[in-house]
Protein backbone atom coordinates (compact mmCIF):
# COMPACT_ATOMS: atom_id res chain seq x y z
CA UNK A 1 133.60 99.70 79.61
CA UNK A 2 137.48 100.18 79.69
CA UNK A 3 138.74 103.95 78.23
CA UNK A 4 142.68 104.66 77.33
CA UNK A 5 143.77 105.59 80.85
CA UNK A 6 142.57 102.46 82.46
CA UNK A 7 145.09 100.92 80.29
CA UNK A 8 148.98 100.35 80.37
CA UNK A 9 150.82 100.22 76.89
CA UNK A 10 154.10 99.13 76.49
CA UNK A 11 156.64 99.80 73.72
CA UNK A 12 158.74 96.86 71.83
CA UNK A 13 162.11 98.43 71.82
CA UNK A 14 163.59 96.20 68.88
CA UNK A 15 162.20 92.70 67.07
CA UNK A 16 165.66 90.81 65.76
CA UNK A 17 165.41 88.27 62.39
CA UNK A 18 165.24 85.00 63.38
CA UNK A 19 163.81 85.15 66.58
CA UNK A 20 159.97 84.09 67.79
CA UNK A 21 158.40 86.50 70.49
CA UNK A 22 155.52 85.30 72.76
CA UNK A 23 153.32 88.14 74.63
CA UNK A 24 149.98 87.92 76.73
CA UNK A 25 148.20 90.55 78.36
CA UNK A 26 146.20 90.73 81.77
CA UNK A 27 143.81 92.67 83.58
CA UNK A 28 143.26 93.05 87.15
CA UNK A 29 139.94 95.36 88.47
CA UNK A 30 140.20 97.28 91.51
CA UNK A 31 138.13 94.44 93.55
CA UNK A 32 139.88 91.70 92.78
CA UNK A 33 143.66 91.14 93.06
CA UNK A 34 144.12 88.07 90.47
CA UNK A 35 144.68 88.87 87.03
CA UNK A 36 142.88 87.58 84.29
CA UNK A 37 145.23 86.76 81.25
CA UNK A 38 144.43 86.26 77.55
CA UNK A 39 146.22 83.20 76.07
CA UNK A 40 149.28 83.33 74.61
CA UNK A 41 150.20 84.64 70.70
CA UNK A 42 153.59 84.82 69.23
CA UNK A 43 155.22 86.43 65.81
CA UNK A 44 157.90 85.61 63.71
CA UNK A 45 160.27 88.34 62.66
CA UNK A 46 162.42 87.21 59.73
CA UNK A 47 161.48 86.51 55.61
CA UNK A 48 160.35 82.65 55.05
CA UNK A 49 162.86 80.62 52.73
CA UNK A 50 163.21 77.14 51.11
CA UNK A 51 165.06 75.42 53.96
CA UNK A 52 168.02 73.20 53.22
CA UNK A 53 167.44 69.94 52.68
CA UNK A 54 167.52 66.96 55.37
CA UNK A 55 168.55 63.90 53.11
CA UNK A 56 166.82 60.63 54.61
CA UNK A 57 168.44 57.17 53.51
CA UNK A 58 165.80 54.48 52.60
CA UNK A 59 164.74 51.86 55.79
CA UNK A 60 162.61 49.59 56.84
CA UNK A 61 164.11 48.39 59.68
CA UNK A 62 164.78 49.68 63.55
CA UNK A 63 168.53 50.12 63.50
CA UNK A 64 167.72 52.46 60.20
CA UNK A 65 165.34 54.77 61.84
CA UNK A 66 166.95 58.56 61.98
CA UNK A 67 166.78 61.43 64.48
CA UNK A 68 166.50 64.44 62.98
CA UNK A 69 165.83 68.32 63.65
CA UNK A 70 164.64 71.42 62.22
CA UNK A 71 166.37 74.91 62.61
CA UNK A 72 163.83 76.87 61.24
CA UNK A 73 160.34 78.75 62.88
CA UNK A 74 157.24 77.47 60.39
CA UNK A 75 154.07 79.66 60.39
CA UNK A 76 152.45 76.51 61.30
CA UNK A 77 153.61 74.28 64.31
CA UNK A 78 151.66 71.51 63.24
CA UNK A 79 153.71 68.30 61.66
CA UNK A 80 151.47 67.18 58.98
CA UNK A 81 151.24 71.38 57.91
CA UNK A 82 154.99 71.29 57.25
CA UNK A 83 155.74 67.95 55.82
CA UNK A 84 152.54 67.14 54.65
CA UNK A 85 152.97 68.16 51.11
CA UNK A 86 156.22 66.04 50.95
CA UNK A 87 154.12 63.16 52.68
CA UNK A 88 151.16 63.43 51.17
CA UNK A 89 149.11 60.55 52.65
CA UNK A 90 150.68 59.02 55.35
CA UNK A 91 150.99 55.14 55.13
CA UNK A 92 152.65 53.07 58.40
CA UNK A 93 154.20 50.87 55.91
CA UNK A 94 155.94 53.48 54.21
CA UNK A 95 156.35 56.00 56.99
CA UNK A 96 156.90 56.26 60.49
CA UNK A 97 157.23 59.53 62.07
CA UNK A 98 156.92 60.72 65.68
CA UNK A 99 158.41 62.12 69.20
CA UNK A 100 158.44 61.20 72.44
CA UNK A 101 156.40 62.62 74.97
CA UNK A 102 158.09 63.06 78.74
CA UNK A 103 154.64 64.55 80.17
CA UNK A 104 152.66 61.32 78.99
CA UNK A 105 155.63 59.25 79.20
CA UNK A 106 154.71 58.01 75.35
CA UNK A 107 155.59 58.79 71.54
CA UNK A 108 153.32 60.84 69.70
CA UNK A 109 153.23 60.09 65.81
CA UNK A 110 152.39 61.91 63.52
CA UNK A 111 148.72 62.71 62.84
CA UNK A 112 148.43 62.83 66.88
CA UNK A 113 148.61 66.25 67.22
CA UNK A 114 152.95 66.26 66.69
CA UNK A 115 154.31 69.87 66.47
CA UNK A 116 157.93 70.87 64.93
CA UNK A 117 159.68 73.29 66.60
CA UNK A 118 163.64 74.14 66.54
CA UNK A 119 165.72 72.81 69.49
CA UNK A 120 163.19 69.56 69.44
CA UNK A 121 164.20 65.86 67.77
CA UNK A 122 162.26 63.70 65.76
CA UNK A 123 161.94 59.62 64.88
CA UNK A 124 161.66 59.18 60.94
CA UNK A 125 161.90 56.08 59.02
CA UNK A 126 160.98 55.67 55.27
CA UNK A 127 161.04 53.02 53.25
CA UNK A 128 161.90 54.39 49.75
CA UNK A 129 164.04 57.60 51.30
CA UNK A 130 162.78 61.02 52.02
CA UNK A 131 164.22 64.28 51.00
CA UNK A 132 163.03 67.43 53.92
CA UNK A 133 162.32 70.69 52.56
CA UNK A 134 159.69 73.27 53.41
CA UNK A 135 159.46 76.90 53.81
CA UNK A 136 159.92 78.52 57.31
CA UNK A 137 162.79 81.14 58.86
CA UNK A 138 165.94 80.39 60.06
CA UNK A 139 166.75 80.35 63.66
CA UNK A 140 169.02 83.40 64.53
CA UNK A 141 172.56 82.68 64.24
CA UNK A 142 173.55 85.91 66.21
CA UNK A 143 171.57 85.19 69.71
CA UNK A 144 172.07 82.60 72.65
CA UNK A 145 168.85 80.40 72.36
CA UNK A 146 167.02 78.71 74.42
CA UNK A 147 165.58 75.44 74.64
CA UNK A 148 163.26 74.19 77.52
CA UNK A 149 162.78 71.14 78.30
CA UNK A 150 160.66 68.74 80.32
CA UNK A 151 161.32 66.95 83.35
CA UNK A 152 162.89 63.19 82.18
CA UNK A 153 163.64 62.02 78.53
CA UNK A 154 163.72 64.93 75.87
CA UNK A 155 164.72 64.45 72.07
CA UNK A 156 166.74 67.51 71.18
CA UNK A 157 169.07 69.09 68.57
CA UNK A 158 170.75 72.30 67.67
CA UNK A 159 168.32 74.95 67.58
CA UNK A 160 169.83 76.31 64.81
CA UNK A 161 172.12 76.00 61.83
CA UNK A 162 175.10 75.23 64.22
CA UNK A 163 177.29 72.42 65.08
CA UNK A 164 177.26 72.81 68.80
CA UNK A 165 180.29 71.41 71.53
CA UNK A 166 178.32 70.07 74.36
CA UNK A 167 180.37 70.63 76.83
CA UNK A 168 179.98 74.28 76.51
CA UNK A 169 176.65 74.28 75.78
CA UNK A 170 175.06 75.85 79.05
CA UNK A 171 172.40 75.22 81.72
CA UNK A 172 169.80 77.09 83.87
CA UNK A 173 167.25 76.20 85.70
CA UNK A 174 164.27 77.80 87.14
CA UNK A 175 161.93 77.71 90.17
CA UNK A 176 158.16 77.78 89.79
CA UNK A 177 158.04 81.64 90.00
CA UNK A 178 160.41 81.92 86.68
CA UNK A 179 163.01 82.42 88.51
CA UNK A 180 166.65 81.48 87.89
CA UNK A 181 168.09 78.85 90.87
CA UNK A 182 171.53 77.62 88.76
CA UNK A 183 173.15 79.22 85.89
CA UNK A 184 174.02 79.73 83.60
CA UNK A 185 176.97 77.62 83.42
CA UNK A 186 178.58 74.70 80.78
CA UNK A 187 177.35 71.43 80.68
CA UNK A 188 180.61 70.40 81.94
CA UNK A 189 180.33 72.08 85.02
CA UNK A 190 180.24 69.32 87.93
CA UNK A 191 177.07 71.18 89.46
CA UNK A 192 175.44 70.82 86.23
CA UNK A 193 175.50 67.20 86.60
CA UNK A 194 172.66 67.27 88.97
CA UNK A 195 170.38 68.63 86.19
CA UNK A 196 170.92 66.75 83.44
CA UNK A 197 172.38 63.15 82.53
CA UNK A 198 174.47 62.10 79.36
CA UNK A 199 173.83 62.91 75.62
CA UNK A 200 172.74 60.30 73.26
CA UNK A 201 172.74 59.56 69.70
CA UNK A 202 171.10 56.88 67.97
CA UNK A 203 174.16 55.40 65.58
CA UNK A 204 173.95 51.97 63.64
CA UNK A 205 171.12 50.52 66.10
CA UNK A 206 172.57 51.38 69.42
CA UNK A 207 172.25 54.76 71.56
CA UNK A 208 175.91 55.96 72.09
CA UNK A 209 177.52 58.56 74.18
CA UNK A 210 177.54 62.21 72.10
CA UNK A 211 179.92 64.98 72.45
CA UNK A 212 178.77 67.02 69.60
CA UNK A 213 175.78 67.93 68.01
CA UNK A 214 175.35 68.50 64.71
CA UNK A 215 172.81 70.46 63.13
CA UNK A 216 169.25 68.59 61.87
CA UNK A 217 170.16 65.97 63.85
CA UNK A 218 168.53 64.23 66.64
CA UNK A 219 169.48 63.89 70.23
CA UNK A 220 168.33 62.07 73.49
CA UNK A 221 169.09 63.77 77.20
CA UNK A 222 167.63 63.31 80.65
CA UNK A 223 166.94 66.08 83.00
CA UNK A 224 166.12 65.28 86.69
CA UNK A 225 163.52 67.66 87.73
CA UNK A 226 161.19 70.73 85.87
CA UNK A 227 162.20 74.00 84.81
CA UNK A 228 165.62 73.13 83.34
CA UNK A 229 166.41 75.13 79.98
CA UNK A 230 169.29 74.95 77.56
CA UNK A 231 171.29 77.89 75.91
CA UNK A 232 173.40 77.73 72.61
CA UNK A 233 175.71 80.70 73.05
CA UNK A 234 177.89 81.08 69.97
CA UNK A 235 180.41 80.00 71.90
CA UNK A 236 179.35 76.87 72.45
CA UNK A 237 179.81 76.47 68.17
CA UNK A 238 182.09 74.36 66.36
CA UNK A 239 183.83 75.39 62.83
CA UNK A 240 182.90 71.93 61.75
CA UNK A 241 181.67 68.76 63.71
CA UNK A 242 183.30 65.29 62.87
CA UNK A 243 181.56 62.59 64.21
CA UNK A 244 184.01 60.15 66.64
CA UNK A 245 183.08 56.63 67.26
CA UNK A 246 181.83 56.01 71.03
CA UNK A 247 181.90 53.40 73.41
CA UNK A 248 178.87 52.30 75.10
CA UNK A 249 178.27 53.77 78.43
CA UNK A 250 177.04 52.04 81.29
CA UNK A 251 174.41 55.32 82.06
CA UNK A 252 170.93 55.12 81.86
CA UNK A 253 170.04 54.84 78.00
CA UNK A 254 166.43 56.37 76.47
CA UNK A 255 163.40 54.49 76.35
């Protein structure tokens, strides 16, 4: 049996709108030096709303498959929880719908277990057009946020409701103990360079260079080893994004 003073209690100084918060606890007896930890819960602090809507053009073809991204939390993680009511069943020849995966080196579609989550990019192509809109809580617009991301190909996009600059979009990585090794510092920093690789859009059938991105849109970037995280500092945002035509680049393009 465990009474009050065997315990340690800590006190959460201040819970901001918009922001997710992730907590464990642990306990360690006096004969054994490893802590045992309780699995991880989180909370969202912040009133749901209808989001905005993310218009999706009518395709049946490759070239007209879209990247998109969601700048919202959702109570439920789960893909088919947040656009199930707008899919209803969901039909390969009217939908397809899914992410890749750099652990597994595979896409996961949806119905495989595909979770939404802000800062992440999604494949979508529907045959008779699809019009996005659920309930969930906006990202905060008045914090740097983080995005991690796994070692090789990640789809990405604004966390938020933010047209981001790339360039100053920053970088840190971490060790295996949490701890920070690089960073932060800009995208365009040369060091940063040996982190991550170029940023790609999909745009009329071809993966092109990016120098922007806009929000609920989807992105494609390679990092070279674990533990590398992105941060969109609001100075990192643009008044208003306007998309440029791109060349192709001779760097490695997504799978």
């Amino acid at each position: 049996m465990i009474n009050s003073g065997d315990l340690t209690s800590y006190n959460f100084a201040e819970a901001f709108s918009g922001m997710k918060y992730f907590w464990k606890v642990g306990y360690k007896d006096s004969g054994n030096i490893q802590t045992s930890w309780s699995s991880v819960s989180s909370f969202i602090v912040g009133t749901p709303e209808q989001s905005v809507i993310i218009g999706i053009p009518p395709g049946g073809t490759v070239p007209q498959y879209q990247m998109f991204s969601i700048p919202y939390w959702t109570e439920k993680e789960e893909l088919e929880t947040v656009l199930g009511a707008i899919i209803g069943i969901y039909d390969i020849r009217k939908f397809r719908i899914g992410a890749y995966d750099a652990q597994t080196g595979r896409y996961t579609e949806y119905g495989e277990g595909l979770k939404m989550m802000p800062g992440k990019a999604y494949w979508i192509l529907s045959r008779n057009g699809l019009r996005i809109s659920f309930d969930g809580v906006p990202v905060s617009l008045n914090h740097t946020i983080g995005v991690v991301l796994d070692n090789g190909w990640n789809m990405i996009g604004a966390p938020n409701y933010a047209d981001y600059d790339w360039s100053k979009v920053e970088v840190v990585v971490y060790d295996d103990n949490g701890n920070a090794v690089y960073g932060p510092a800009q995208v365009s920093a040369p060091d940063s360079q040996k982190y991550i690789e170029t940023l790609w859009q999909w745009q009329n059938g071809e993966y092109l260079p990016a120098d922007t991105l806009e929000k609920t849109r989807g992105y494609w970037l390679k990092t070279k080893q674990p533990g590398v995280v992105l941060r969109f500092p609001e100075t990192a945002r643009e008044k208003s994004a306007t998309r440029s035509e791109k060349r192709s680049s001779s760097a490695e393009k997504p799978p």
